[in-house]
N, C-alpha and C. Protein backbone atom coordinates (compact mmCIF):
# COMPACT_ATOMS: atom_id res chain seq x y z
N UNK A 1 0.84 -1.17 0.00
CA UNK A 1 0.00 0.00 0.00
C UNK A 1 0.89 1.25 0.00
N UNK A 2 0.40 2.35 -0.66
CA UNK A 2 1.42 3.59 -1.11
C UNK A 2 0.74 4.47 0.34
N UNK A 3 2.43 5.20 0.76
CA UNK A 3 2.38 5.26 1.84
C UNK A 3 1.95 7.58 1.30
N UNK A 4 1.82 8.08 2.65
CA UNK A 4 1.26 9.02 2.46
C UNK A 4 2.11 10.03 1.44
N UNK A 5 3.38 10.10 1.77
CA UNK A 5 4.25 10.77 0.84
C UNK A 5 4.14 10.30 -0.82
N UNK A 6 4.31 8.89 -1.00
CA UNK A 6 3.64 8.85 -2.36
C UNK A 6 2.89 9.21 -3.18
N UNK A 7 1.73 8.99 -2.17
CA UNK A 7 0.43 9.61 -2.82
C UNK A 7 0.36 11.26 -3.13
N UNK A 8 1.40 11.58 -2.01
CA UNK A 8 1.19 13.33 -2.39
C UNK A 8 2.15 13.72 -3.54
N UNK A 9 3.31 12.85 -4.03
CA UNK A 9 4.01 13.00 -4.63
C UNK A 9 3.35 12.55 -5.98
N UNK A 10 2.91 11.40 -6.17
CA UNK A 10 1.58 11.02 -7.57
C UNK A 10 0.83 12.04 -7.41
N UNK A 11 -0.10 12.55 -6.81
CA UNK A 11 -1.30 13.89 -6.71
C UNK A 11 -0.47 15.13 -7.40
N UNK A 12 1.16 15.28 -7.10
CA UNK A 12 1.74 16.86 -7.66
C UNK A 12 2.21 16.51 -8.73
N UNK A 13 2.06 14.98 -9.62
CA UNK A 13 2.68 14.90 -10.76
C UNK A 13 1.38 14.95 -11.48
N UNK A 14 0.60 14.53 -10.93
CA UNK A 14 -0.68 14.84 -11.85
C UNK A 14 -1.07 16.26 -12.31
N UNK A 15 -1.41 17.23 -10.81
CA UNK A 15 -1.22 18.60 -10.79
C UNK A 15 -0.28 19.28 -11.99
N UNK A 16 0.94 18.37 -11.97
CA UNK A 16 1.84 19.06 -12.68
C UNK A 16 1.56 19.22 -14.35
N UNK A 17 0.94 17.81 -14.55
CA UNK A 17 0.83 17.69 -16.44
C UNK A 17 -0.64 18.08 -16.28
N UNK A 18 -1.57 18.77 -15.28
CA UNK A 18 -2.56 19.16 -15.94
C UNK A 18 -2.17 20.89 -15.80
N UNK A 19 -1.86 21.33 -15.55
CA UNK A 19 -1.06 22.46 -15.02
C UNK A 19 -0.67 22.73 -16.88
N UNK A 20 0.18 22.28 -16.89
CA UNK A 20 0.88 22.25 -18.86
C UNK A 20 -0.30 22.04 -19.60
N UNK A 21 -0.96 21.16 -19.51
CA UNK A 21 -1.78 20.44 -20.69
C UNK A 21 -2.45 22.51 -20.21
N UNK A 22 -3.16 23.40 -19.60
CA UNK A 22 -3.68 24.19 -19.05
C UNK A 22 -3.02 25.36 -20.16
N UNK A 23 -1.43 25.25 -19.93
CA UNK A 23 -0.51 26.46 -20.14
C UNK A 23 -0.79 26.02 -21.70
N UNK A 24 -0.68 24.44 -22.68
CA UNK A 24 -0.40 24.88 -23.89
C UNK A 24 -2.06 24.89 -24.30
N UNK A 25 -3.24 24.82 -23.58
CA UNK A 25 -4.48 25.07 -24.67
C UNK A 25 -4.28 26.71 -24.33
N UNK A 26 -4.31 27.49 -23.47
CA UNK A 26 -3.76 29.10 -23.30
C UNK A 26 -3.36 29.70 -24.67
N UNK A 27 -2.16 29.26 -24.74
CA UNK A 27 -1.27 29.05 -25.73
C UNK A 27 -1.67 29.13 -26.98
N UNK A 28 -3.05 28.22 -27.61
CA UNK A 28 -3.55 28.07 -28.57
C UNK A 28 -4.63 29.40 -28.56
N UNK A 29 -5.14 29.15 -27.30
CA UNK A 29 -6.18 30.61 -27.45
C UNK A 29 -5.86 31.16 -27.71
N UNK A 30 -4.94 32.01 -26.78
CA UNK A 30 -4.67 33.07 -26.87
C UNK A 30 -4.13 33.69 -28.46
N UNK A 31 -3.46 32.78 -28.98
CA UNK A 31 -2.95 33.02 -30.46
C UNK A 31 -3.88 33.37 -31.51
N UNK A 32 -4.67 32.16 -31.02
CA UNK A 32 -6.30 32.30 -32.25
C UNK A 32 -6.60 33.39 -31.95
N UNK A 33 -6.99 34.48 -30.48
CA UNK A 33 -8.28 34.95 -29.87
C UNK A 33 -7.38 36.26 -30.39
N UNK A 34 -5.47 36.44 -30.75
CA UNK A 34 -4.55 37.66 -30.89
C UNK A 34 -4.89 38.42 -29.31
N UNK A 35 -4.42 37.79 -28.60
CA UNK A 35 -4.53 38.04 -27.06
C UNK A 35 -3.19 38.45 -27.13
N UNK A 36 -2.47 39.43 -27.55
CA UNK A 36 -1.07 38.91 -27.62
C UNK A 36 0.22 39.08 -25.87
N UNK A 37 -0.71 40.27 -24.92
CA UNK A 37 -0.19 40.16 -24.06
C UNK A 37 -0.66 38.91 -23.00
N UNK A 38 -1.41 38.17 -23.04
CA UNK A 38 -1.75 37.00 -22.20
C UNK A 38 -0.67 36.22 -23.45
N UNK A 39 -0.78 35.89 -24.00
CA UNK A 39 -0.03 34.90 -25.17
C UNK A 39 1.67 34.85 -24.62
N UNK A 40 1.95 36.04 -24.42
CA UNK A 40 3.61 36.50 -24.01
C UNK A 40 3.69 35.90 -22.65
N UNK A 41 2.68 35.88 -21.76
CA UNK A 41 2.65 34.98 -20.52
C UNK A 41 2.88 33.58 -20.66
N UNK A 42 2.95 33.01 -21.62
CA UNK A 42 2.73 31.71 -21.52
C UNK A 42 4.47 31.26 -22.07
N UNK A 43 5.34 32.55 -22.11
CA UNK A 43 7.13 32.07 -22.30
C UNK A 43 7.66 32.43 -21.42
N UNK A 44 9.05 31.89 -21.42
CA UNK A 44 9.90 31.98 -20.38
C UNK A 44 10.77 33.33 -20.90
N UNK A 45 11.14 34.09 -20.50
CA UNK A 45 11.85 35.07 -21.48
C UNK A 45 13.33 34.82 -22.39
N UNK A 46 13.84 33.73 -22.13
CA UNK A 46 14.58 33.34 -23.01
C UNK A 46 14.29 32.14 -23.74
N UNK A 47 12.65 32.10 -24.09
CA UNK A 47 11.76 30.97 -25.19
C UNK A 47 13.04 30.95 -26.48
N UNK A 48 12.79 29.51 -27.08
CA UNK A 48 12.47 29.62 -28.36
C UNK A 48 11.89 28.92 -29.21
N UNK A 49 11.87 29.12 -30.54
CA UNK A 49 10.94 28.23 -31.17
C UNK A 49 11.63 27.48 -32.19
N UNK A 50 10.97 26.15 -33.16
CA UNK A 50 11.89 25.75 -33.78
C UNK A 50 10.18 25.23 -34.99
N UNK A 51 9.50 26.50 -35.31
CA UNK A 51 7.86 26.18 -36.22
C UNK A 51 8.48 25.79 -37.68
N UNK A 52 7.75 24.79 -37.89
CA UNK A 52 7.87 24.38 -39.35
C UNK A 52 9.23 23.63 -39.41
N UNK A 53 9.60 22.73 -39.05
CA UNK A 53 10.76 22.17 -38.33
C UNK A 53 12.16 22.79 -38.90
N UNK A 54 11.46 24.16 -37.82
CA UNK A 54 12.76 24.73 -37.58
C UNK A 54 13.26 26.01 -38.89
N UNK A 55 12.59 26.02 -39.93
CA UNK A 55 12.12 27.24 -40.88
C UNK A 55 11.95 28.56 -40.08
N UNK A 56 11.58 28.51 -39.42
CA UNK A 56 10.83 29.75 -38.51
C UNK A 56 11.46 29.47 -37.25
N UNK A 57 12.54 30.18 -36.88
CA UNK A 57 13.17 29.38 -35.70
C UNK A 57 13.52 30.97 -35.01
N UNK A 58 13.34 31.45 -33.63
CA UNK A 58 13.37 32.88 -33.01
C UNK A 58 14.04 32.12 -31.43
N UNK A 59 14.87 32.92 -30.87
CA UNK A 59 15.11 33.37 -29.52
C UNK A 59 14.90 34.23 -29.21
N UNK A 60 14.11 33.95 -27.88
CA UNK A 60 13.70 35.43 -27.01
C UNK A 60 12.50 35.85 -26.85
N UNK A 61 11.85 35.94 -25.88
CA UNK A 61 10.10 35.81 -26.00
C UNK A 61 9.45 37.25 -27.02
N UNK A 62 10.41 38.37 -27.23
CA UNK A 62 9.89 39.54 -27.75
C UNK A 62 10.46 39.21 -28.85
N UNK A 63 11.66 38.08 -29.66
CA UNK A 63 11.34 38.11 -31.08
C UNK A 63 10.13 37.07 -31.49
N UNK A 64 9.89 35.78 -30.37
CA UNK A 64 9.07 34.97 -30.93
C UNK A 64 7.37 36.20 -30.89
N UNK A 65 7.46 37.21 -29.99
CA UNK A 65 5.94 37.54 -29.89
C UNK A 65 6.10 38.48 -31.40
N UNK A 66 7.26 39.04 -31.55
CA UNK A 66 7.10 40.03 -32.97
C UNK A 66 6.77 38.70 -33.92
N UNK A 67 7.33 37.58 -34.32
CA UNK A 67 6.82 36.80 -35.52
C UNK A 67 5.38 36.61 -35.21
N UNK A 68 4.87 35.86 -34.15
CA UNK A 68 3.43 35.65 -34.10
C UNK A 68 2.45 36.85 -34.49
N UNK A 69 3.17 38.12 -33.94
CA UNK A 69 1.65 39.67 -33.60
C UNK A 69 1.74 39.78 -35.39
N UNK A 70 3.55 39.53 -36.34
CA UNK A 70 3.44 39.83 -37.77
C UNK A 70 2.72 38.49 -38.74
N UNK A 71 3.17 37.69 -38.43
CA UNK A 71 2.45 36.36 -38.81
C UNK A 71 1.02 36.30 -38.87
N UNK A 72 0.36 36.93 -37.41
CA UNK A 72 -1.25 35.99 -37.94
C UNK A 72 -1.47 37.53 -37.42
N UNK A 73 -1.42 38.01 -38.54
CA UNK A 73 -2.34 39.87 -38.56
C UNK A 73 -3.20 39.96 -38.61
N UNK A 74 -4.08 41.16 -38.72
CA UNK A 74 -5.60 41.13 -38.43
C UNK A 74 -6.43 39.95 -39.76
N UNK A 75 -5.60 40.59 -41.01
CA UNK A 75 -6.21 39.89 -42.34
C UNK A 75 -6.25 38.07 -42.06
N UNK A 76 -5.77 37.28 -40.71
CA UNK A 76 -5.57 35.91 -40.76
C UNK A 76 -6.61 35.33 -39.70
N UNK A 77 -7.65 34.50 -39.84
CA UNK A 77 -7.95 34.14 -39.10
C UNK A 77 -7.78 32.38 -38.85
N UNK A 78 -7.52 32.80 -37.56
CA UNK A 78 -6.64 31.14 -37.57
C UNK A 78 -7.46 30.26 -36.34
N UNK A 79 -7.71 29.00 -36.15
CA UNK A 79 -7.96 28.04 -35.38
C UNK A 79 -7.41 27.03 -35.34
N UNK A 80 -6.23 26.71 -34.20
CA UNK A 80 -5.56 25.62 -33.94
C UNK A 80 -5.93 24.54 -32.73
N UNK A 81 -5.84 23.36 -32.76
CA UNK A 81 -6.14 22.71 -31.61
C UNK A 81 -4.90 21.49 -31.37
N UNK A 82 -4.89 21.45 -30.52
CA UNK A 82 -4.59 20.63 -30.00
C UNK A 82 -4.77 19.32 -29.45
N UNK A 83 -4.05 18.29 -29.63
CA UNK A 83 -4.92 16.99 -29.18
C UNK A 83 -3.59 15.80 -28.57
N UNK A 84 -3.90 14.77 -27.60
CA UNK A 84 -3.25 13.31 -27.61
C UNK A 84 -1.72 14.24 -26.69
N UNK A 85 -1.66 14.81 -25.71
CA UNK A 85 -0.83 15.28 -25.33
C UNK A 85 0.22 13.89 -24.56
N UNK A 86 1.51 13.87 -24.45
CA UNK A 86 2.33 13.24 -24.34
C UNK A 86 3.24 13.90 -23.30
N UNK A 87 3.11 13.92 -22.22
CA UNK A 87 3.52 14.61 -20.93
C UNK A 87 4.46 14.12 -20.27
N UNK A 88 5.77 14.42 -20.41
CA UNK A 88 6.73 13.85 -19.71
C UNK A 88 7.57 14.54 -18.52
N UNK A 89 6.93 14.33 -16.99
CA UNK A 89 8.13 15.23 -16.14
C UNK A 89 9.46 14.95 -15.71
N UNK A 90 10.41 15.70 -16.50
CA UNK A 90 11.96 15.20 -16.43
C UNK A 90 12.58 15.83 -15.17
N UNK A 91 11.79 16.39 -14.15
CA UNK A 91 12.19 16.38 -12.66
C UNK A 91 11.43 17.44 -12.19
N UNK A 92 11.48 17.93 -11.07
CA UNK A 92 10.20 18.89 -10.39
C UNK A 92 9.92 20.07 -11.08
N UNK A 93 11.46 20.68 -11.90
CA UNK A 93 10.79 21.77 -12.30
C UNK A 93 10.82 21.94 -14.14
N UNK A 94 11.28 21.03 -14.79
CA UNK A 94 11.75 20.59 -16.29
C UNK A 94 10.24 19.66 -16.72
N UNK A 95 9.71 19.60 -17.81
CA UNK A 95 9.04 18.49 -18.17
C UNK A 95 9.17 18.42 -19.98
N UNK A 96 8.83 17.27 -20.83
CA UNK A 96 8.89 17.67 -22.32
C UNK A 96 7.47 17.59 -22.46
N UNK A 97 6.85 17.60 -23.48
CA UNK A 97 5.38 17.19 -24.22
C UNK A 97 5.42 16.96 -25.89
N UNK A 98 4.64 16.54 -26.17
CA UNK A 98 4.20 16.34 -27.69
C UNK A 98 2.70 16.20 -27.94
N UNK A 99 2.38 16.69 -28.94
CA UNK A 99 0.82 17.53 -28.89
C UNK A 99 0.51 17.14 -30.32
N UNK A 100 -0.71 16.37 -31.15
CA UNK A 100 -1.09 16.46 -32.09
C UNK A 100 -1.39 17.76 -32.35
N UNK A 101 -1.41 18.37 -33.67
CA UNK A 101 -1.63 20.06 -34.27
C UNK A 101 -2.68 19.57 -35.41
N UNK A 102 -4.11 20.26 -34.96
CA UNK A 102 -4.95 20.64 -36.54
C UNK A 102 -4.56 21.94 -36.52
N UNK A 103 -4.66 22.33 -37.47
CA UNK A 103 -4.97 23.89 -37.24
C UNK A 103 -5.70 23.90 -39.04
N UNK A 104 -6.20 25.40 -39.05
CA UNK A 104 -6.87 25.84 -40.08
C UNK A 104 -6.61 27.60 -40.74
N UNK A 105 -6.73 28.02 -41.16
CA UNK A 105 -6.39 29.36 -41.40
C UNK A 105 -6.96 30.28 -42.66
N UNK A 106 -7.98 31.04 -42.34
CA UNK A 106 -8.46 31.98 -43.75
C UNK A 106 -7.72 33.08 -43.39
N UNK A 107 -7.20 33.59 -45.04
CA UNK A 107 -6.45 34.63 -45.30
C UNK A 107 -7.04 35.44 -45.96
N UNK A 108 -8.03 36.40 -45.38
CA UNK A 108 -8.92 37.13 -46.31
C UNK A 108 -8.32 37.89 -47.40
N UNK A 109 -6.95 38.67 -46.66
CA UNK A 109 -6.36 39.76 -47.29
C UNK A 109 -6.34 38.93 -49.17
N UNK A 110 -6.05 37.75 -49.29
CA UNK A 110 -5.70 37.20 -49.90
C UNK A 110 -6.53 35.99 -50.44
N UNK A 111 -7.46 35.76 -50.07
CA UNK A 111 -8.76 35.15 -50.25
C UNK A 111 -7.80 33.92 -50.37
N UNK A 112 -7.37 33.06 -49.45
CA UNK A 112 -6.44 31.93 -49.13
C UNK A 112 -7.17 31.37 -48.19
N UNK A 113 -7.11 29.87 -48.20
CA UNK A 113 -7.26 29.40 -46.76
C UNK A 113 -5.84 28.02 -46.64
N UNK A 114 -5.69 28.11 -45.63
CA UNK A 114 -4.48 26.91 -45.14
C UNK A 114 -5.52 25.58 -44.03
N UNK A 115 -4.59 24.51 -44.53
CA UNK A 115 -5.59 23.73 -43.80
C UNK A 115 -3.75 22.60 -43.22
N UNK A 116 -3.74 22.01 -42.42
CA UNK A 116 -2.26 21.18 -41.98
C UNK A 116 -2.97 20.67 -40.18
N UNK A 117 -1.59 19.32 -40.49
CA UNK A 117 -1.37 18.77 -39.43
C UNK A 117 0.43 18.81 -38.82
N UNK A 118 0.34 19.07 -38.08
CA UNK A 118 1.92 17.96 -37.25
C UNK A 118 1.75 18.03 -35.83
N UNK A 119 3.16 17.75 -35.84
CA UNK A 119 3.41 17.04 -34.18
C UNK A 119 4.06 18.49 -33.64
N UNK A 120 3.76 19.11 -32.52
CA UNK A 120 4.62 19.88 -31.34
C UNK A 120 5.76 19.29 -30.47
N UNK A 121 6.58 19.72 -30.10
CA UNK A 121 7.33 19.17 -29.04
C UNK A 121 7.52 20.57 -28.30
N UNK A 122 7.48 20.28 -27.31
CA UNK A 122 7.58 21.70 -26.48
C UNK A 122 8.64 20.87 -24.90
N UNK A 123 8.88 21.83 -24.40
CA UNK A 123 10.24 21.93 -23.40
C UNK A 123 9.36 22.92 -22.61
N UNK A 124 8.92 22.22 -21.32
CA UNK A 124 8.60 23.36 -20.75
C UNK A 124 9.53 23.45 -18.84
N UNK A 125 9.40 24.79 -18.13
CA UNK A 125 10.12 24.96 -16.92
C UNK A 125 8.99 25.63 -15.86
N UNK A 126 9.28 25.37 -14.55
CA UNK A 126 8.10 25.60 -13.23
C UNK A 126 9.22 26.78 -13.15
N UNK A 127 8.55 27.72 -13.34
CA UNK A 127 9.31 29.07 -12.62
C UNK A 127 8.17 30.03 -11.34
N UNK A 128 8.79 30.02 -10.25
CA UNK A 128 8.13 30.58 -9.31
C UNK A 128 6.70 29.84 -8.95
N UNK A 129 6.74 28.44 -9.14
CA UNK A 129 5.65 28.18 -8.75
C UNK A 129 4.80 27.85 -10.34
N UNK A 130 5.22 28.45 -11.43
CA UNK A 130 3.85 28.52 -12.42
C UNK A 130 4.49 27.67 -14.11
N UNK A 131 3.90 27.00 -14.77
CA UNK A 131 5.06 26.72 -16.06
C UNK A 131 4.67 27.16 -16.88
N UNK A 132 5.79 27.02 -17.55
CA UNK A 132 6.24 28.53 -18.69
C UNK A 132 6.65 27.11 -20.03
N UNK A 133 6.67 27.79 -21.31
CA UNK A 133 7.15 27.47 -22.56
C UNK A 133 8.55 27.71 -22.70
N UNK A 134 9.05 26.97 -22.89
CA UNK A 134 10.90 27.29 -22.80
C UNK A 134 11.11 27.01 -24.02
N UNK A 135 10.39 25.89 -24.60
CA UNK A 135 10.66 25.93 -26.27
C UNK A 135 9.56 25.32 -26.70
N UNK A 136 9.14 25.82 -28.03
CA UNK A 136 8.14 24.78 -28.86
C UNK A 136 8.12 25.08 -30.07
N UNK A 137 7.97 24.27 -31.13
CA UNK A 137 7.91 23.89 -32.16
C UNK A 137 7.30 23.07 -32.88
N UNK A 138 7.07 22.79 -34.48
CA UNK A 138 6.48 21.87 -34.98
C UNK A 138 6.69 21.20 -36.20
N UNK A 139 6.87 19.96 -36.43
CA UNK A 139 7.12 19.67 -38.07
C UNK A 139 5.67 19.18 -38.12
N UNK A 140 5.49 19.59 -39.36
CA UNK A 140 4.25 19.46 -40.35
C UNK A 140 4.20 17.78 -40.87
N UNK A 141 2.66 17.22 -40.73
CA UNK A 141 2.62 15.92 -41.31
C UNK A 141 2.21 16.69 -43.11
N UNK A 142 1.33 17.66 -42.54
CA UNK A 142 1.04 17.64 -44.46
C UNK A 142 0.58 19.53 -44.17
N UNK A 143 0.39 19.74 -45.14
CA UNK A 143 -0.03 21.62 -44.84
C UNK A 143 -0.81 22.00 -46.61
N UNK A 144 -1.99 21.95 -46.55
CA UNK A 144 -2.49 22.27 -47.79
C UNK A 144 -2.91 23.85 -47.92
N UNK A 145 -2.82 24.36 -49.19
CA UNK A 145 -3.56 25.44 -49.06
C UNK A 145 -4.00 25.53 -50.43
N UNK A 146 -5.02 26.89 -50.50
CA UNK A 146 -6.01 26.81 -51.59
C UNK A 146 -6.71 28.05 -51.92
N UNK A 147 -7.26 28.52 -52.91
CA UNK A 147 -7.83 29.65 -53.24
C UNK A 147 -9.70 29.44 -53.28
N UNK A 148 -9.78 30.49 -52.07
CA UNK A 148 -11.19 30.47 -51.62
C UNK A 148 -11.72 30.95 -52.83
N UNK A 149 -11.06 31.56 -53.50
CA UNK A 149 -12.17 32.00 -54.75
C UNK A 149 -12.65 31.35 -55.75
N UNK A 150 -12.37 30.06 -55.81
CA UNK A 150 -12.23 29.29 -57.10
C UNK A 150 -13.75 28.43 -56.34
N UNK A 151 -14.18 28.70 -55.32
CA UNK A 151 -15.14 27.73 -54.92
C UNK A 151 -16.26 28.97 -55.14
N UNK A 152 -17.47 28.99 -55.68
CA UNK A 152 -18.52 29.90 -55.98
C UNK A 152 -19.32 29.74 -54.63
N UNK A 153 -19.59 28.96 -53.97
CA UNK A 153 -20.35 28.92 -52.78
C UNK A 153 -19.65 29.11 -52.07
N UNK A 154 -18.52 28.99 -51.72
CA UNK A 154 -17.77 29.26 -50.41
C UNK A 154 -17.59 30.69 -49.77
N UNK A 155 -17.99 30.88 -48.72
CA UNK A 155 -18.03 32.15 -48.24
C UNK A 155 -18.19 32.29 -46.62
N UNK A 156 -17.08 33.29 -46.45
CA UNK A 156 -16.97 33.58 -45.08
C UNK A 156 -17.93 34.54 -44.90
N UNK A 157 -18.84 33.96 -43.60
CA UNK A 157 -19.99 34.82 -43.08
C UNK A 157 -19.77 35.10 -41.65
N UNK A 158 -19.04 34.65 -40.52
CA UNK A 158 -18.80 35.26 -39.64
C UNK A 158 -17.41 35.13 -39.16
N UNK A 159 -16.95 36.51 -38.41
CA UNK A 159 -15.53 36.39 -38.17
C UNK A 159 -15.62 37.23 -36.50
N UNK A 160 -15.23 36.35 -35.85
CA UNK A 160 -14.79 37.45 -34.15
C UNK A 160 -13.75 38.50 -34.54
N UNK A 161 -13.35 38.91 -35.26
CA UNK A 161 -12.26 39.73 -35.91
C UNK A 161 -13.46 40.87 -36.71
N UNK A 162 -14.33 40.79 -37.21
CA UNK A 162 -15.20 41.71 -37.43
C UNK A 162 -14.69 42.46 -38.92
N UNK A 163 -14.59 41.21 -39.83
CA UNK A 163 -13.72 41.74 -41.08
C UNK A 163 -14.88 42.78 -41.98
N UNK A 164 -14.16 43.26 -42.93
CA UNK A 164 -15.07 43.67 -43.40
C UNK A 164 -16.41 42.92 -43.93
N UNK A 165 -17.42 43.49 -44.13
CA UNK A 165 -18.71 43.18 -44.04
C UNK A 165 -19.28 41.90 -43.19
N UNK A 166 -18.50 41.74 -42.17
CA UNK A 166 -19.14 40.32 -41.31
C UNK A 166 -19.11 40.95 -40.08
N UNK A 167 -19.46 39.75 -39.01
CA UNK A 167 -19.95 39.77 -37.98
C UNK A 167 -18.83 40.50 -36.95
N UNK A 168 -18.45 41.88 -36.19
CA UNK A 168 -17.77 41.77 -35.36
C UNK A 168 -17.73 40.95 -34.50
């Protein structure tokens, strides 16, 4: 029978990967929602990234937040999710993960839409109590894209972004 220290020690590893699994759906919001100062909460200040395996690669939480705020501009509306998280704690305050990626993306400016999958690996650290993104990245299983205009029915009718002529 697991004696009391165990159990509290299993209870803070649990705490711990739901704690992350917490920090990277944030992570996703916040990006989709262009939250961009909650979004900057979720790095360590010497983050980096290694997107598109490693194409798009930044040190430093204020160059990775300049690619993201220039990357998905007002003209992008994006929805990523996350799924099948893979939680590994490599000691009390270190852990890794790996994260299935849908994501989706209309590019009005450009009447584009992007549609892709891959895998994340992220590196994350317990600083002061709270965890932070120390690194993350992603290689792509496949990444399609396509011209919304070539479809006659297809049409964007609402956007939380409040594009022109749609729904603020």
């Amino acid at each position: 029978m697991a004696d009391l220290a165990d159990i509290e020690a299993r209870l803070r590893r649990f705490e711990d990967i739901e704690a992350i699994k917490q920090l990277k759906y944030r992570y996703f919001r916040t990006l989709d929602c262009k939250q961009w100062d909650e979004l900057a909460k979720c790095f360590t200040d010497d983050a980096t990234t290694a997107y598109s395996g490693g194409k798009h690669s930044y040190q430093g939480k204020d160059a990775i937040m300049k690619f993201l705020r220039e990357g998905l501009n007002p003209t992008m509306i994006s929805m990523h999710q996350c799924h099948h998280p893979e939680i590994e704690l490599t000691s009390d305050t270190t852990a890794k993960g790996m994260w299935a990626l849908y994501d989706y993306l209309i590019i009005t400016s450009a009447n584009m839409s992007l549609r892709g999958a891959a895998f994340y690996r992220d590196e994350y650290v317990k600083v002061n109590g709270e965890w932070k993104i120390k690194h993350t990245g992603y290689e792509r299983i496949f990444e399609e894209v396509w011209d919304r205009g070539e479809s006659k029915s297809l049409k964007l009718t609402e956007s939380m972004f409040g594009q022109p002529g749609q729904s603020p």
